[in-house]
Protein backbone atom coordinates (compact mmCIF):
# COMPACT_ATOMS: atom_id res chain seq x y z
CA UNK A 1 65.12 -243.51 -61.21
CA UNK A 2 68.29 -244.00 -63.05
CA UNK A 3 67.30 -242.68 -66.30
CA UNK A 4 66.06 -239.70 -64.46
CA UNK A 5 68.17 -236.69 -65.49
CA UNK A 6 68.02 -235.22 -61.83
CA UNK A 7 68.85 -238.30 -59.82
CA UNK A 8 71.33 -239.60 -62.03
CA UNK A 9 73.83 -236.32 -60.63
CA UNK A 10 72.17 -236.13 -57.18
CA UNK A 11 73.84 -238.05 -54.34
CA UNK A 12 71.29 -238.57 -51.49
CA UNK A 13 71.61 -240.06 -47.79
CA UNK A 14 69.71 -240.25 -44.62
CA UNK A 15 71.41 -238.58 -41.69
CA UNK A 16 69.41 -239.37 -38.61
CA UNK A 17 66.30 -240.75 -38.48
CA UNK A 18 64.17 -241.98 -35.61
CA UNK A 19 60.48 -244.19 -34.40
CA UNK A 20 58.62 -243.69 -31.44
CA UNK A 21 55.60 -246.48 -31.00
CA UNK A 22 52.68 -244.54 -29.19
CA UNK A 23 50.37 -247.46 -29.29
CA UNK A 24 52.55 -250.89 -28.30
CA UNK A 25 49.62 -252.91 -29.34
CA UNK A 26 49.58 -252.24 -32.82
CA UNK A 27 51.40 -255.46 -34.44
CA UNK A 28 54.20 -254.78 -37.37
CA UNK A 29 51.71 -257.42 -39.68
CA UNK A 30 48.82 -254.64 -39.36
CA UNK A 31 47.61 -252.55 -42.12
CA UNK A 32 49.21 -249.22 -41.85
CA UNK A 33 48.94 -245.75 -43.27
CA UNK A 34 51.36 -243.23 -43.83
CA UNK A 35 50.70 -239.51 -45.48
CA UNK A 36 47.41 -238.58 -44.68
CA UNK A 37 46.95 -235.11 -45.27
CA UNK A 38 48.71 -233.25 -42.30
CA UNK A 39 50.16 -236.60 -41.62
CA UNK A 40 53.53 -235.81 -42.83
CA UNK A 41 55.60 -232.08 -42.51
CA UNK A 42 58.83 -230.60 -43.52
CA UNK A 43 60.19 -228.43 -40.52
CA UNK A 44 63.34 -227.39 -42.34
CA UNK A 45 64.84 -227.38 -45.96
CA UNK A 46 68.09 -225.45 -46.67
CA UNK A 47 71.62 -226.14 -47.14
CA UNK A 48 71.28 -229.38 -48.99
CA UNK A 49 69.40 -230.39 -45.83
CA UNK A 50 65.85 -231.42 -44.76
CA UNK A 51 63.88 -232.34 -41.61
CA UNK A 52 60.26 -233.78 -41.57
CA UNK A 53 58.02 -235.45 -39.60
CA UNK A 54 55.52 -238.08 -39.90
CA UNK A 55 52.88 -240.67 -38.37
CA UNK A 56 51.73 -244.01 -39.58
CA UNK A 57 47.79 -244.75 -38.53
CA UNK A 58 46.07 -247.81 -38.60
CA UNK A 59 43.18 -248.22 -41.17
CA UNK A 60 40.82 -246.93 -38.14
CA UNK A 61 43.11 -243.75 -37.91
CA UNK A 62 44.78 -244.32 -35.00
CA UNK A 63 47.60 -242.42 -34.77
CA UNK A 64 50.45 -245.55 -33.54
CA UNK A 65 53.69 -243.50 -34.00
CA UNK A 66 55.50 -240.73 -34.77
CA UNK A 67 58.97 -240.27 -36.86
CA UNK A 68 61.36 -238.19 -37.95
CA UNK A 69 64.14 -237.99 -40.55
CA UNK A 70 66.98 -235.97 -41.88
CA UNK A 71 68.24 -236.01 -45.54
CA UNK A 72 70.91 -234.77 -48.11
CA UNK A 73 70.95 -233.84 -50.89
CA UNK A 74 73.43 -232.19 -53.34
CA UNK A 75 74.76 -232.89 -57.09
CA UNK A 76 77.51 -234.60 -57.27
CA UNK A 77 80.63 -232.67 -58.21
CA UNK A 78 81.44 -234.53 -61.85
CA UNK A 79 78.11 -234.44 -62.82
């Protein structure tokens, strides 16, 4: 990503972010899917700022948590 014009003057970091297991047994070795369509959302996006949502299934599609995570992201002010 480096040679990418756009993240080469972006400075990025995660906030917050948080995992709640729905389904303890579901072992961390399983397959595991995450970004089905629907699977993932963005609740908010302004200010530099985002919010979204997700859920990882198994390769049934069984839903086995859900998460959440805030970002940054601005240019960097000598770029």
């Amino acid at each position: 990503m480096a040679d990418n014009a756009f993240y080469s003057k972006a400075e990025t970091a995660s906030v917050s972010r948080a995992c709640s297991r729905r389904n303890p047994r579901i072992r961390a070795g399983d397959w595991l899917l995450y970004g089905l369509l629907h699977a993932t959302d963005s609740t908010s996006s302004s200010g530099s700022r985002g919010m979204n949502r997700g859920s990882p299934f198994t390769k049934d599609g069984v839903p086995i948590a859900s998460t959440a995570q805030e970002g940054l992201i601005r240019l960097r002010k000598d770029a």
